[in-house]
PDB file of N, CA and C in Angstrom:
ATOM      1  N   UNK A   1      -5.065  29.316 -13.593  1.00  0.00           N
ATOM      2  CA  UNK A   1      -4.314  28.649 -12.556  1.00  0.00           C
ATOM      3  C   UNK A   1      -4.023  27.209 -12.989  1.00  0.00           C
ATOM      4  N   UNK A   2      -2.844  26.505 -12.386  1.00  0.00           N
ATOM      5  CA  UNK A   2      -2.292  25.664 -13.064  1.00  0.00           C
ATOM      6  C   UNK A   2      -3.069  24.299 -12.144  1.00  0.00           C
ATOM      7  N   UNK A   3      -3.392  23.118 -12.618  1.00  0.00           N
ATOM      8  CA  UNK A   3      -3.626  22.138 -11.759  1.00  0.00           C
ATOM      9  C   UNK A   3      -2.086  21.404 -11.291  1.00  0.00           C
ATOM     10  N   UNK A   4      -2.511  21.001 -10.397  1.00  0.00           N
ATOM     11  CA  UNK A   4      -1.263  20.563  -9.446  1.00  0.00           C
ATOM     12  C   UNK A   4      -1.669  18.740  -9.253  1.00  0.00           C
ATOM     13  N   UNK A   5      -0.681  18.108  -9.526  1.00  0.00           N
ATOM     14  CA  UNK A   5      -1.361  16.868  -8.923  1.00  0.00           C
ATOM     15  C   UNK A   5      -0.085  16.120  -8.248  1.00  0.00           C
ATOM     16  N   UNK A   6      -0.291  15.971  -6.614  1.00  0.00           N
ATOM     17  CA  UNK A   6       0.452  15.769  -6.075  1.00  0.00           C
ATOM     18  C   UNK A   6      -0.028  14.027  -5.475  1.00  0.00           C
ATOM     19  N   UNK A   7       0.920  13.223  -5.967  1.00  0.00           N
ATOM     20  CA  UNK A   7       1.254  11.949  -5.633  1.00  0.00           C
ATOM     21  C   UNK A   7       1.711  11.634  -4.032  1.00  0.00           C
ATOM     22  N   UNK A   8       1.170  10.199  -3.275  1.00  0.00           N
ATOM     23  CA  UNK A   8       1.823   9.830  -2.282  1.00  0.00           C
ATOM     24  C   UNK A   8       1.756   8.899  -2.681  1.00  0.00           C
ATOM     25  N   UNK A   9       3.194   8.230  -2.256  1.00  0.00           N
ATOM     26  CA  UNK A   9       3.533   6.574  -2.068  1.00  0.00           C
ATOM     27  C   UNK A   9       3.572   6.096  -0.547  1.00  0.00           C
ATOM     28  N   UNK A  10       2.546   5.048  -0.207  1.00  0.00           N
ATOM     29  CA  UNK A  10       2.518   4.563   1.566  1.00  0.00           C
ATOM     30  C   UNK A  10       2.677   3.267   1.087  1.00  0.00           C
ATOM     31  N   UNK A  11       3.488   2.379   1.533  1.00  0.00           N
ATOM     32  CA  UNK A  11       3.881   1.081   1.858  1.00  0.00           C
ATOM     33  C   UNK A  11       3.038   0.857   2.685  1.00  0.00           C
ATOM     34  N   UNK A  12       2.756  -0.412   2.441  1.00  0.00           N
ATOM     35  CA  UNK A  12       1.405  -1.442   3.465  1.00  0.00           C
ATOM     36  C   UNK A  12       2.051  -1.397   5.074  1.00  0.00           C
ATOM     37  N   UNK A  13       0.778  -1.464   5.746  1.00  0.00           N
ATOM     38  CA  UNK A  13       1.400  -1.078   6.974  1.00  0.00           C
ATOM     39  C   UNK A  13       1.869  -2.199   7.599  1.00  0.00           C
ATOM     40  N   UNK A  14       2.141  -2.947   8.946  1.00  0.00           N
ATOM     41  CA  UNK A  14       2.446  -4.001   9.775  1.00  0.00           C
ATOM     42  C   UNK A  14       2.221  -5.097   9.332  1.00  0.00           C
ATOM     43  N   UNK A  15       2.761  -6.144   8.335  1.00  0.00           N
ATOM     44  CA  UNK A  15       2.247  -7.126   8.152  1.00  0.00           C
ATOM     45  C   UNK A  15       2.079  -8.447   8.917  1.00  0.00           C
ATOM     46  N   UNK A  16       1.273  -9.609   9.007  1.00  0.00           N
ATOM     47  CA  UNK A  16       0.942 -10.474  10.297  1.00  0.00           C
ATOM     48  C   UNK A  16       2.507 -11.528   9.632  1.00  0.00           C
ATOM     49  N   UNK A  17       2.902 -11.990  10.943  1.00  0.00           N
ATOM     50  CA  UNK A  17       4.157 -12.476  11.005  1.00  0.00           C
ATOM     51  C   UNK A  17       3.893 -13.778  11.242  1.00  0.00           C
ATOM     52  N   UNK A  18       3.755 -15.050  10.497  1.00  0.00           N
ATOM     53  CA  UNK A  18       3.830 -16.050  10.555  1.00  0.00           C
ATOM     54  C   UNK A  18       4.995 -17.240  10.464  1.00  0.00           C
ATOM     55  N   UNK A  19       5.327 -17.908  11.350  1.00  0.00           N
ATOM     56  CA  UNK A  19       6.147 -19.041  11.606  1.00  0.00           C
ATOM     57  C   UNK A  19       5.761 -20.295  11.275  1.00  0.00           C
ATOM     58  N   UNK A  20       6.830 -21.290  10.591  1.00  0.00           N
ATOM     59  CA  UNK A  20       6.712 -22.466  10.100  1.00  0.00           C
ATOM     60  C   UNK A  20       5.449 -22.683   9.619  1.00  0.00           C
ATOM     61  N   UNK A  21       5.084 -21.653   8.148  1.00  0.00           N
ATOM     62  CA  UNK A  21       3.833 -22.089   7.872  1.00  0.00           C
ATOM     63  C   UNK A  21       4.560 -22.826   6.155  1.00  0.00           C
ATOM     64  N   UNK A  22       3.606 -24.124   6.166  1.00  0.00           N
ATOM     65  CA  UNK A  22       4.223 -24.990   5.295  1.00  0.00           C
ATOM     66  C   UNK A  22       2.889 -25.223   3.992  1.00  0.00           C
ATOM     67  N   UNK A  23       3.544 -24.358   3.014  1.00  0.00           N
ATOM     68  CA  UNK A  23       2.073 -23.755   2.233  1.00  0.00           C
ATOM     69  C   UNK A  23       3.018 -24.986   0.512  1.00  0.00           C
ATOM     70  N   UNK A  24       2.424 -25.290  -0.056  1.00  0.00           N
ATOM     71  CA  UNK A  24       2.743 -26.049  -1.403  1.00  0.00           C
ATOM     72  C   UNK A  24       2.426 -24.823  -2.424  1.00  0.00           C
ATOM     73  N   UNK A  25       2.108 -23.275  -2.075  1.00  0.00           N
ATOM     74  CA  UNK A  25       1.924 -22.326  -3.085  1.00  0.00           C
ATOM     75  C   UNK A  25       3.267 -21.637  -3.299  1.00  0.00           C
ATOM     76  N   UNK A  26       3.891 -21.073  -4.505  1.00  0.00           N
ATOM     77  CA  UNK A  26       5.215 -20.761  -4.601  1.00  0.00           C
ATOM     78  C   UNK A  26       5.383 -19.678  -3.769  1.00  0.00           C
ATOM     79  N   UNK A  27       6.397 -19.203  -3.327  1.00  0.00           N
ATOM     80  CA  UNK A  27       6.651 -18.452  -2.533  1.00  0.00           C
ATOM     81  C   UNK A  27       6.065 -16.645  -2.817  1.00  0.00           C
ATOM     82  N   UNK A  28       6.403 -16.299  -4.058  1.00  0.00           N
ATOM     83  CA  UNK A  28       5.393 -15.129  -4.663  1.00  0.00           C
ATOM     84  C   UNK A  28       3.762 -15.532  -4.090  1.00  0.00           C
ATOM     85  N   UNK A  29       3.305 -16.301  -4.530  1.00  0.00           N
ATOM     86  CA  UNK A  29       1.862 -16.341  -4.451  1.00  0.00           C
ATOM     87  C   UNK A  29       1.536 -16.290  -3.119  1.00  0.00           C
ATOM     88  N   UNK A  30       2.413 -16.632  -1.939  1.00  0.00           N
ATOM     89  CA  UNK A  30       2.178 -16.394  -0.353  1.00  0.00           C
ATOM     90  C   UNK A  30       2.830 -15.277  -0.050  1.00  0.00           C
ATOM     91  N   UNK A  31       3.483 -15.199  -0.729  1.00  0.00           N
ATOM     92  CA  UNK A  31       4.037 -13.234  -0.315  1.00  0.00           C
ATOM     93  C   UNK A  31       2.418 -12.443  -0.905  1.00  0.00           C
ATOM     94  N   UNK A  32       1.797 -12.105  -1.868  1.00  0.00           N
ATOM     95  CA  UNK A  32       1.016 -12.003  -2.214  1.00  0.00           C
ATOM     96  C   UNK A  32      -0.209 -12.022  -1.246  1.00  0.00           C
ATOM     97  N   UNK A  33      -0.269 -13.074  -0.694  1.00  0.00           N
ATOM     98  CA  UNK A  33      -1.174 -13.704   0.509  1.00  0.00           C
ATOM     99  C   UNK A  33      -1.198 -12.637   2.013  1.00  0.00           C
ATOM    100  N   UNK A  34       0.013 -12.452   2.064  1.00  0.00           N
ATOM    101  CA  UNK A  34       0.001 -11.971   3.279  1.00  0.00           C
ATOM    102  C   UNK A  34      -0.488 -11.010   4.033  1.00  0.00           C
ATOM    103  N   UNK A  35      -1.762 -11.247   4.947  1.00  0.00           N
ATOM    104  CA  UNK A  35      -2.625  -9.943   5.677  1.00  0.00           C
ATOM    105  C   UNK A  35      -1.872  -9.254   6.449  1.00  0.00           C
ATOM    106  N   UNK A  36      -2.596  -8.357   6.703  1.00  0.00           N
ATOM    107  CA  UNK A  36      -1.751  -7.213   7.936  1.00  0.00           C
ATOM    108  C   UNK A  36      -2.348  -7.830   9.310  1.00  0.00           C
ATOM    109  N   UNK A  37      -1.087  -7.668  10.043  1.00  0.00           N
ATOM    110  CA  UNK A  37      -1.492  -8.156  11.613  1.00  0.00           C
ATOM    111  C   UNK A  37      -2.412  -6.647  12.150  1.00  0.00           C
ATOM    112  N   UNK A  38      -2.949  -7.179  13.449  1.00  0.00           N
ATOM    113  CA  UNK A  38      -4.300  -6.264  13.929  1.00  0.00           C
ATOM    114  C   UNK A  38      -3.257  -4.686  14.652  1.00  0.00           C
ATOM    115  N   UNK A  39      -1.907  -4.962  14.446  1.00  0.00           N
ATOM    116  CA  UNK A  39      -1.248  -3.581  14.801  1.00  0.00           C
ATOM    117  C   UNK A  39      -1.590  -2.562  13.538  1.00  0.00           C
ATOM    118  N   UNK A  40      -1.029  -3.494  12.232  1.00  0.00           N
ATOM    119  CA  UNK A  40      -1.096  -3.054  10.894  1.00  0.00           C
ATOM    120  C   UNK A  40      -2.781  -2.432  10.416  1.00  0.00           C
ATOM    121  N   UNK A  41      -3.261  -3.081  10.992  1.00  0.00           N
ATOM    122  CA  UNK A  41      -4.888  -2.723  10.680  1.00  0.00           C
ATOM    123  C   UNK A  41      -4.900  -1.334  11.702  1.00  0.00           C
ATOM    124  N   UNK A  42      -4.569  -1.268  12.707  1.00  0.00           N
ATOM    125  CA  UNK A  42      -4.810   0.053  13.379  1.00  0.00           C
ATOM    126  C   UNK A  42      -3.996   1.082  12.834  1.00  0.00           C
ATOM    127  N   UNK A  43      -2.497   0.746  12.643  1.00  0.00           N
ATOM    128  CA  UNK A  43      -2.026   1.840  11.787  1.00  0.00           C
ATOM    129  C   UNK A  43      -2.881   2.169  10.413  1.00  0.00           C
ATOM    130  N   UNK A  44      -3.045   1.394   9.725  1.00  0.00           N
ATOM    131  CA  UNK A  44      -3.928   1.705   8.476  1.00  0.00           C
ATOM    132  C   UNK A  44      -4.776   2.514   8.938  1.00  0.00           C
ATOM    133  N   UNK A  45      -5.894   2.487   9.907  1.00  0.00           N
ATOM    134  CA  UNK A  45      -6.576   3.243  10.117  1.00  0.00           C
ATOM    135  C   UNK A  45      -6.337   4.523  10.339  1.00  0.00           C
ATOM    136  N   UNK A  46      -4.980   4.814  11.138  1.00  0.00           N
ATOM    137  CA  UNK A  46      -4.631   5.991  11.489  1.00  0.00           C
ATOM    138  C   UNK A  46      -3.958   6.651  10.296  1.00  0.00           C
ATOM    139  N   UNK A  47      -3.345   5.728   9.320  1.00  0.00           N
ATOM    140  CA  UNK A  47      -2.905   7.213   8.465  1.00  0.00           C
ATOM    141  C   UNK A  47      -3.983   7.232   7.206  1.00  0.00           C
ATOM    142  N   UNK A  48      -5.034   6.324   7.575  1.00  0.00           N
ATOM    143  CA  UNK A  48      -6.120   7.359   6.416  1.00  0.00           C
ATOM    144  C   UNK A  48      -6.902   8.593   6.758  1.00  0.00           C
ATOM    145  N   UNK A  49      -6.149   9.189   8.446  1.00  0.00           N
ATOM    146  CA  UNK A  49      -6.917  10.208   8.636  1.00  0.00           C
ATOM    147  C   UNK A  49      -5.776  11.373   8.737  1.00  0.00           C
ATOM    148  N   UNK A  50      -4.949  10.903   8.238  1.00  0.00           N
ATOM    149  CA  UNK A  50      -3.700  12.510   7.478  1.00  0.00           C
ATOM    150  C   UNK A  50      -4.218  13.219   6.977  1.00  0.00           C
ATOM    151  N   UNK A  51      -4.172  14.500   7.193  1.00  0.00           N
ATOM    152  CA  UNK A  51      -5.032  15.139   6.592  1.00  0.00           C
ATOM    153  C   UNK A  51      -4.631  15.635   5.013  1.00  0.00           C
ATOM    154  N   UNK A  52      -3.382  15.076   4.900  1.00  0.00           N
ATOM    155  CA  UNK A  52      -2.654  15.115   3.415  1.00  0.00           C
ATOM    156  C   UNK A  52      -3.405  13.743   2.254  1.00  0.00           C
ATOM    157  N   UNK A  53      -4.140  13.028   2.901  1.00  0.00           N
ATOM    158  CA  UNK A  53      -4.873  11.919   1.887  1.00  0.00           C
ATOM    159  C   UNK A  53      -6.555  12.417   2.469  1.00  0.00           C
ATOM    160  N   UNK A  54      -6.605  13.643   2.747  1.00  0.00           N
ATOM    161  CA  UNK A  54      -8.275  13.791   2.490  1.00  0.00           C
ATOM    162  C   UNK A  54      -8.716  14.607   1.487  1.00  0.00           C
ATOM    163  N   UNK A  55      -9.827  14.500   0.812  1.00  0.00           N
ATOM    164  CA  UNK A  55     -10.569  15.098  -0.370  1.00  0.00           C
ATOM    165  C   UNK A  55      -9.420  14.305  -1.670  1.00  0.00           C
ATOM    166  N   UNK A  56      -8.955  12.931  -1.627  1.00  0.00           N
ATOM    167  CA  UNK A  56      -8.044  13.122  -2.918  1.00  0.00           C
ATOM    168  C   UNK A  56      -9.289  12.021  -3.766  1.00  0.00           C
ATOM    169  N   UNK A  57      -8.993  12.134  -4.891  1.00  0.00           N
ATOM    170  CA  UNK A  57      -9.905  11.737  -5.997  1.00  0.00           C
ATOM    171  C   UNK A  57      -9.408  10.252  -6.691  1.00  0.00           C
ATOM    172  N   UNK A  58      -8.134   9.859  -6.370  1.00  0.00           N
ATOM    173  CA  UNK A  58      -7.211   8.109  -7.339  1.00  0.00           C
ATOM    174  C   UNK A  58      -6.960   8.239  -6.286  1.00  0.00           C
ATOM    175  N   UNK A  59      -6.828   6.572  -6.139  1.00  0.00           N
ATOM    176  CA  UNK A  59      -6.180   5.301  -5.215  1.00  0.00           C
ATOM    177  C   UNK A  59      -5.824   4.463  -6.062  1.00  0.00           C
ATOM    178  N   UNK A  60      -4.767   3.901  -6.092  1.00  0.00           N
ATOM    179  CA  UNK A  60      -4.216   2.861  -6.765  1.00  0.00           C
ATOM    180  C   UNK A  60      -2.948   1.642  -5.965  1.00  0.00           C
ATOM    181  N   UNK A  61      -3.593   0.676  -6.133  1.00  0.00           N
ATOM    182  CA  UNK A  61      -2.844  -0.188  -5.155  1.00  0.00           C
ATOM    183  C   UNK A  61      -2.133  -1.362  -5.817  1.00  0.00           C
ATOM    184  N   UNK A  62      -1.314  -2.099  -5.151  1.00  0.00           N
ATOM    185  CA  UNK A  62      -0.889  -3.124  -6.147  1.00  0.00           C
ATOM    186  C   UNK A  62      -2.022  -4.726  -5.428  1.00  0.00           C
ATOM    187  N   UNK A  63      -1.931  -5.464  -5.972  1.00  0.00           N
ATOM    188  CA  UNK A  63      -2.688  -6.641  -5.699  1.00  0.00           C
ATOM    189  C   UNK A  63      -2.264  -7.459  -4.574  1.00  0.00           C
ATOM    190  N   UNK A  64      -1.575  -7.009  -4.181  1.00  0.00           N
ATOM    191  CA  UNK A  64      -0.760  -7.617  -2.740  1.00  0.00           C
ATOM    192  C   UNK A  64      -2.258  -7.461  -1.635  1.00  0.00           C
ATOM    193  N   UNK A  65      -2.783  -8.506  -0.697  1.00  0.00           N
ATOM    194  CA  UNK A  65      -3.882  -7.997  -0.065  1.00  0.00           C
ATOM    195  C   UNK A  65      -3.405  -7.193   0.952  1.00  0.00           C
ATOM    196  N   UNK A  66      -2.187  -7.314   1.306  1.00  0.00           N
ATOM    197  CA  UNK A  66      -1.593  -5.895   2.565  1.00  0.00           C
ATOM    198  C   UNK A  66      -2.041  -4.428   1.821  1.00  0.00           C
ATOM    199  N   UNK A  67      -1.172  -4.753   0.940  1.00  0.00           N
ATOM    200  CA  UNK A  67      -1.477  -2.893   0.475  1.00  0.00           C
ATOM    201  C   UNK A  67      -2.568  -2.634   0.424  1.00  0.00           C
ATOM    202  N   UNK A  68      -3.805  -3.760  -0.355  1.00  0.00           N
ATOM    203  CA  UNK A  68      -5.048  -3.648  -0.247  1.00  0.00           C
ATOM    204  C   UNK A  68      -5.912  -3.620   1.149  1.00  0.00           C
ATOM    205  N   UNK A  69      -5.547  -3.882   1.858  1.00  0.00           N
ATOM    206  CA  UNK A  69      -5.609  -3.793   3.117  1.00  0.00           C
ATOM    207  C   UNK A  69      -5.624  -2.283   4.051  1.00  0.00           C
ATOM    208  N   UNK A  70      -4.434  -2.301   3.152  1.00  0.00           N
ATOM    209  CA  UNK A  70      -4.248  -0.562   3.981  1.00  0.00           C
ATOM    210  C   UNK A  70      -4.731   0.436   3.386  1.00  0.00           C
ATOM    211  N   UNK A  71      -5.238   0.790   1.716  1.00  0.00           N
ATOM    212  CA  UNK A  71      -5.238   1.091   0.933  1.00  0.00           C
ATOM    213  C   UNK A  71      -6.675   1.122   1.431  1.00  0.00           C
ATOM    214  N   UNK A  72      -7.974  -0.015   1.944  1.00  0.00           N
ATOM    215  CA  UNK A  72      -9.093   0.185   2.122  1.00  0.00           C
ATOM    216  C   UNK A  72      -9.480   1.615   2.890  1.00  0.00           C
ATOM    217  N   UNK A  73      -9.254   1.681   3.740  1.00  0.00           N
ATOM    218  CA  UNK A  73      -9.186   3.144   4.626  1.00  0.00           C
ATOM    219  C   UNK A  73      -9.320   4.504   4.152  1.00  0.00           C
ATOM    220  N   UNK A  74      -8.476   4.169   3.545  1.00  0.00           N
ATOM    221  CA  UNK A  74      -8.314   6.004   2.642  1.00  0.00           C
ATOM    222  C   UNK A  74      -9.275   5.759   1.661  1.00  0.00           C
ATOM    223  N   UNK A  75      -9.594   4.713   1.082  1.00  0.00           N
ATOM    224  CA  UNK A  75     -11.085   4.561  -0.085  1.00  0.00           C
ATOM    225  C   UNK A  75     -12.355   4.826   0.728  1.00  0.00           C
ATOM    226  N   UNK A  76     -12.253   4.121   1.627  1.00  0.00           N
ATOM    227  CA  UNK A  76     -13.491   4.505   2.363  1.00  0.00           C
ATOM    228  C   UNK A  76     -13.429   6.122   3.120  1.00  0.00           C
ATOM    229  N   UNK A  77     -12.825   6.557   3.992  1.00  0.00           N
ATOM    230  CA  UNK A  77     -12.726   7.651   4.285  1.00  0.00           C
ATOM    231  C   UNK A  77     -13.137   8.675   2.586  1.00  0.00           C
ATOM    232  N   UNK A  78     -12.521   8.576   1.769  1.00  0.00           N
ATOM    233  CA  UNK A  78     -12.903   9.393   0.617  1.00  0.00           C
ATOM    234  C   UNK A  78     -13.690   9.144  -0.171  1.00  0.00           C
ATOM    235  N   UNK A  79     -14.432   7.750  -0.025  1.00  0.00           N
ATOM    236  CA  UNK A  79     -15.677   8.002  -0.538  1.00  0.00           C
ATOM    237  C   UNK A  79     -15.217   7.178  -2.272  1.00  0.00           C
ATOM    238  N   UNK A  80     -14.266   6.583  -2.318  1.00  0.00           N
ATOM    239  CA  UNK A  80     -13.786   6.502  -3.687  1.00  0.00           C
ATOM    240  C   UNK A  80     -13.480   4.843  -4.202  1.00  0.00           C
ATOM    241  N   UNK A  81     -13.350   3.745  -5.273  1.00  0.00           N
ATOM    242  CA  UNK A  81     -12.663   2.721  -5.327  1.00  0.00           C
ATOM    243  C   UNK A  81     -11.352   2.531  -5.327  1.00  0.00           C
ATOM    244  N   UNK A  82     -10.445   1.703  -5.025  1.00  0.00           N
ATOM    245  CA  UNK A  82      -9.168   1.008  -5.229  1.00  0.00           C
ATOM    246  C   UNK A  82      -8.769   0.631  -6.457  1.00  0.00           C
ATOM    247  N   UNK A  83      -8.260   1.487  -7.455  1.00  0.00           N
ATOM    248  CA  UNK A  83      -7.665   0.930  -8.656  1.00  0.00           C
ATOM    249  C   UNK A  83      -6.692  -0.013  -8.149  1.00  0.00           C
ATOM    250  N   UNK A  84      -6.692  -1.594  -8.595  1.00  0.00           N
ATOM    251  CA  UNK A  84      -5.502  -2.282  -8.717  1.00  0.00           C
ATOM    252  C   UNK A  84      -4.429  -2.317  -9.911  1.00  0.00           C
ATOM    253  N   UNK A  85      -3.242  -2.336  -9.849  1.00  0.00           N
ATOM    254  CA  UNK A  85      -2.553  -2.479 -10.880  1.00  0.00           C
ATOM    255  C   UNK A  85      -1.423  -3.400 -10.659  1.00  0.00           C
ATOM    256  N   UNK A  86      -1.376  -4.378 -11.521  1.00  0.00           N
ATOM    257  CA  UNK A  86      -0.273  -5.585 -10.947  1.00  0.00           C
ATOM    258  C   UNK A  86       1.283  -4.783 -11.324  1.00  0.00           C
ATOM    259  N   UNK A  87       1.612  -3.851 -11.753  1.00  0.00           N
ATOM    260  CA  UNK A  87       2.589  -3.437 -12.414  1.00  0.00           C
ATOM    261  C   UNK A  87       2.868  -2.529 -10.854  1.00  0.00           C
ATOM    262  N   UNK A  88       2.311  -2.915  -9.957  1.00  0.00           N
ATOM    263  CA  UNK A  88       2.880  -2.007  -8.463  1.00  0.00           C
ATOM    264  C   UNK A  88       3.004  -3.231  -7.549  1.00  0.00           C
ATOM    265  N   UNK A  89       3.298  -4.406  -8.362  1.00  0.00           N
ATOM    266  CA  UNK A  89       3.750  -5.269  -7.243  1.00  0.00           C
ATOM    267  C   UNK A  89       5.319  -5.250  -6.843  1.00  0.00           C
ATOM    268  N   UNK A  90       5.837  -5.799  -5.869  1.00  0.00           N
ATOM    269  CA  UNK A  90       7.186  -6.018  -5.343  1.00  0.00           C
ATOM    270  C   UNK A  90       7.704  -7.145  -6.269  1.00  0.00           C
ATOM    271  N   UNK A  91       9.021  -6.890  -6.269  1.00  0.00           N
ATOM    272  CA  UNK A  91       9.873  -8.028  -7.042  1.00  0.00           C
ATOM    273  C   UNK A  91       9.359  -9.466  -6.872  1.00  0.00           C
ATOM    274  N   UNK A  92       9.981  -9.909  -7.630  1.00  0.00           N
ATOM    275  CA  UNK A  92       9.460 -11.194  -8.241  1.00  0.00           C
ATOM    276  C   UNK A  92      10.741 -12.248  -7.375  1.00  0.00           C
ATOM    277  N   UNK A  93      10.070 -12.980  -6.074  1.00  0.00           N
ATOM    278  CA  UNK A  93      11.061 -14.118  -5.373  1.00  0.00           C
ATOM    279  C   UNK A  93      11.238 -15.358  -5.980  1.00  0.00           C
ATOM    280  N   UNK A  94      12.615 -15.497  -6.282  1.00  0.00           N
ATOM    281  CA  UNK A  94      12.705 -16.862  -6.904  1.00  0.00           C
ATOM    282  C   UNK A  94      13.150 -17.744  -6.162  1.00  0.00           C
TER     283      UNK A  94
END
């Protein structure tokens, strides 16, 4: 029998929405920054219990702390670590 290895891609969930915040870090490095608001944290929670991301064995996230964020859930639910890989970050803001 053949092994099968079936991939999902989930985008970080709700991210927290901040106004006139006046940071001297380049604009990448606060995109980077940005947590999930406490909606985003409850969705996270809810789709690490799909039953299509249980028993899976890789997680791999990009370094963004949202994705890492959302990405915690399904590691913990499975029992497994968060591979990071910077090569799954979002474009580069100039």
């Amino acid at each position: 029998m053949k092994n099968i290895t079936q991939v999902y891609l989930i985008r970080h969930s709700n991210q927290l929405k901040i106004r006139n915040c006046i940071s001297k870090e380049s604009s990448q490095i606060s995109n980077e920054k940005i947590v999930l608001s406490v909606e985003g944290e409850i969705n996270a929670q809810k789709i690490s219990n799909l039953e299509e991301l249980k028993n899976i064995n890789v997680l791999w996230s990009s370094n963004y702390v949202r994705a890492i964020s959302t990405a915690k859930y399904i590691a913990f639910k499975n029992n497994i670590d968060i591979n990071i890989d910077e090569n799954f970050n979002e474009r580069k803001l100039r």
